[in-house]
Protein backbone atom coordinates (compact mmCIF):
# COMPACT_ATOMS: atom_id res chain seq x y z
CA UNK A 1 0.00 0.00 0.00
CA UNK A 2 1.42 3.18 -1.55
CA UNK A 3 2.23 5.64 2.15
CA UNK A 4 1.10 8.86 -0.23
CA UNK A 5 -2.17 7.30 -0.23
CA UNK A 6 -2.51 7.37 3.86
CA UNK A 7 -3.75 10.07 7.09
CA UNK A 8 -2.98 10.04 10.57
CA UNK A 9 -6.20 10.84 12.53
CA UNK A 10 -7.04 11.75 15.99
CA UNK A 11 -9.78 10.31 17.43
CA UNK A 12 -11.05 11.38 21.08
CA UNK A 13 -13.89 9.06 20.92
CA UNK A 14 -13.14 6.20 18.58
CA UNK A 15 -15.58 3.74 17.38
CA UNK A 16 -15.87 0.66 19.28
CA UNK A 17 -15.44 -1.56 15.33
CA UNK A 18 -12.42 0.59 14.79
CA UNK A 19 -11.01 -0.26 17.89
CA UNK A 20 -11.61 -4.36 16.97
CA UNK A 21 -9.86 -3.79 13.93
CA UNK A 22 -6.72 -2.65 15.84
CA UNK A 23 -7.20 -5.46 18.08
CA UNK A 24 -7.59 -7.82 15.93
CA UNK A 25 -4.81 -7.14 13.65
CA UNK A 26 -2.44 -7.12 16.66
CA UNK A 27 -3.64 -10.47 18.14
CA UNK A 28 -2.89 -11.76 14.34
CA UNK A 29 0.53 -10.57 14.58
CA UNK A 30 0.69 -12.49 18.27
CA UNK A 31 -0.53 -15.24 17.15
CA UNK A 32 2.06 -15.77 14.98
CA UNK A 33 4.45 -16.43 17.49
CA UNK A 34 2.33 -17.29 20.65
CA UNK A 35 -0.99 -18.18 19.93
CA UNK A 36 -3.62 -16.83 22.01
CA UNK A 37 -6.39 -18.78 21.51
CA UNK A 38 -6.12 -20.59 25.17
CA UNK A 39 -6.76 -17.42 26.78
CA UNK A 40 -9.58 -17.19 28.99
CA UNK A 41 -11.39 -13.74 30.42
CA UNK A 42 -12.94 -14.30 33.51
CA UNK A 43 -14.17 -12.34 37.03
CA UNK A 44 -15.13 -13.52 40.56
CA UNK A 45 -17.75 -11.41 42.43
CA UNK A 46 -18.42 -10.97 46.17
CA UNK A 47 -22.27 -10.60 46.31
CA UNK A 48 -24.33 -9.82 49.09
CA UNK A 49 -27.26 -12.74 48.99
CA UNK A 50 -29.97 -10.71 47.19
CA UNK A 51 -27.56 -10.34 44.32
CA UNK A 52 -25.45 -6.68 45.00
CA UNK A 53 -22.19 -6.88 43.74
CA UNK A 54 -19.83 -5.38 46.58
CA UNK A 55 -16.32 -6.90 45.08
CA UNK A 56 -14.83 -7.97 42.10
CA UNK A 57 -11.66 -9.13 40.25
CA UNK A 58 -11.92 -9.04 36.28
CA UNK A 59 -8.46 -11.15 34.79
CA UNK A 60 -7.27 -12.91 32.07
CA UNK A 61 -5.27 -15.94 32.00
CA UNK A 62 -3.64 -16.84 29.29
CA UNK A 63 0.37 -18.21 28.07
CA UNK A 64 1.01 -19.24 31.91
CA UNK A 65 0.14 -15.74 33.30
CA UNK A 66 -2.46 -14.40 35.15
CA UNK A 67 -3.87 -10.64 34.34
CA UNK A 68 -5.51 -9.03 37.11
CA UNK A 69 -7.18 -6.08 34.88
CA UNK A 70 -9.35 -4.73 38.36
CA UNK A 71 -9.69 -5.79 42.09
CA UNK A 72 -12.25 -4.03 43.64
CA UNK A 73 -14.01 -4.22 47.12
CA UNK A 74 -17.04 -1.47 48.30
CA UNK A 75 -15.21 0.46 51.21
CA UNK A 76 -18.27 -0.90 53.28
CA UNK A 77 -16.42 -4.48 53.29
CA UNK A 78 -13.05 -3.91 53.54
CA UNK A 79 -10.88 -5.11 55.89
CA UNK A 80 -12.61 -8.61 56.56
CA UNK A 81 -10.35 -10.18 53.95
CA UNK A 82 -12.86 -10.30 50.93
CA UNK A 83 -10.12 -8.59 48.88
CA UNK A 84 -7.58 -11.87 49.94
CA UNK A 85 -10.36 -13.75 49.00
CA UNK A 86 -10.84 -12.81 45.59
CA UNK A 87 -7.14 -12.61 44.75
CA UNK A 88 -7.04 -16.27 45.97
CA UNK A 89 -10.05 -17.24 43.97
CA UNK A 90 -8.41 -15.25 40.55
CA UNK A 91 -4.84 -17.10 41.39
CA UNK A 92 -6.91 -20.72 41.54
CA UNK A 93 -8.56 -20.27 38.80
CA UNK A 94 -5.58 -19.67 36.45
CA UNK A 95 -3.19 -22.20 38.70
CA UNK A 96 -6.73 -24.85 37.40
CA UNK A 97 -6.13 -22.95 33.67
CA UNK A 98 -2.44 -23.66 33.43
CA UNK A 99 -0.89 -20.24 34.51
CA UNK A 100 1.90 -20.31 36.41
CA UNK A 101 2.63 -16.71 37.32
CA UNK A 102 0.73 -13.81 37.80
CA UNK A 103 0.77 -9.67 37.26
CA UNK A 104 -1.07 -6.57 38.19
CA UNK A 105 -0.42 -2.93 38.44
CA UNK A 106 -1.39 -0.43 40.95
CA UNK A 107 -0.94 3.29 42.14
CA UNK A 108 0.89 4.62 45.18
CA UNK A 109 -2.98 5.83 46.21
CA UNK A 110 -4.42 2.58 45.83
CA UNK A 111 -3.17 -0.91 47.36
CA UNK A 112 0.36 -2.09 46.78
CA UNK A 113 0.54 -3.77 50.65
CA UNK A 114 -2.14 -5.24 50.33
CA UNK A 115 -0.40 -7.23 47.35
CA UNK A 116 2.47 -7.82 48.85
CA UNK A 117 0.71 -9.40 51.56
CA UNK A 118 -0.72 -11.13 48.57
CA UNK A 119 2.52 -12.24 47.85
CA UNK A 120 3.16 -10.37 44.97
CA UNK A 121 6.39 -8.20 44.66
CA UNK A 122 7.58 -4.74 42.48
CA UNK A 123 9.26 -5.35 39.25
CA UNK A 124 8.64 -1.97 38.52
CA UNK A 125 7.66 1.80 39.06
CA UNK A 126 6.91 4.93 36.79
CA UNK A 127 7.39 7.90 38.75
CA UNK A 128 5.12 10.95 38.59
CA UNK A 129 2.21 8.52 36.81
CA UNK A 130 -0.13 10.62 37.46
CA UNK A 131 1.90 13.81 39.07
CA UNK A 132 2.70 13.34 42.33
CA UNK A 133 2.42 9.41 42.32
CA UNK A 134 3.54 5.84 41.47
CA UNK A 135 2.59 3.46 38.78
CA UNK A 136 3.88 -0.23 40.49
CA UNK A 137 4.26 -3.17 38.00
CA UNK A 138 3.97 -6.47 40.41
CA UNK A 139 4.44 -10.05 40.10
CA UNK A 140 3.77 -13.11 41.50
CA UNK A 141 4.55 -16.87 41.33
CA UNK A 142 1.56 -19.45 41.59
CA UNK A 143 3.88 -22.79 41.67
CA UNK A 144 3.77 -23.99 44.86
């Protein structure tokens, strides 16, 4: 394809198909070395019994590694180990899929002890992200 013939174009709101198409033609490219077809979204909730969701961890697993995207617990709950709980639900769940590590990130603001109490360790930190902060990159082993 002729680069004459192409425009750059911002997009503050893209379309959700135009987004796929990005997507997709990256996880074509992946697959080419590491196929990604065993990969396998998933979440585990903490409900209250008429249903409320009050917690939640959304993750991937997929290649041996565990993704946890979000971990979230309703300030209500917290600090009666539901959080623990749902990290150790998310870490069976891809130790049963075949992962054998596991990653996350957090902010300075947000819960890096309570991972490492998790277990999981710093591999790495962008400073200033957002001002004023820390971005942590952490990682964890699920072989016994």
């Amino acid at each position: 394809m002729p680069t004459h013939n192409l425009k750059l174009e911002i997009e503050t709101s893209p379309a959700p198909e135009d987004e796929r198409v990005v997507l997709a033609g990256l996880r074509r490219h992946n697959d080419e070395y590491v196929p990604s077809d065993a990969d396998v979204t998933f979440a585990v909730f903490l409900r209250t019994f008429e249903g409320e969701i009050v917690g939640g961890v959304r993750a991937k697993a997929g290649r041996g590694w565990l993704h946890i995207a979000t971990l979230w617990v309703e300030a209500s709950v917290r600090g009666r180990e539901h959080g623990t709980r749902l990290i150790a639900s998310a870490e069976a769940e891809a130790r049963r899929l075949g992962c054998h590590s596991a990653y996350l990130d957090t902010f300075s603001f947000q819960a890096r002890p309570f991972y490492e109490r998790c277990g999981y360790e710093v591999f790495g930190t962008l400073d200033d992200f957002p001002a004023g902060h820390q971005r942590f990159f952490m990682r964890k082993s699920l072989q016994p």
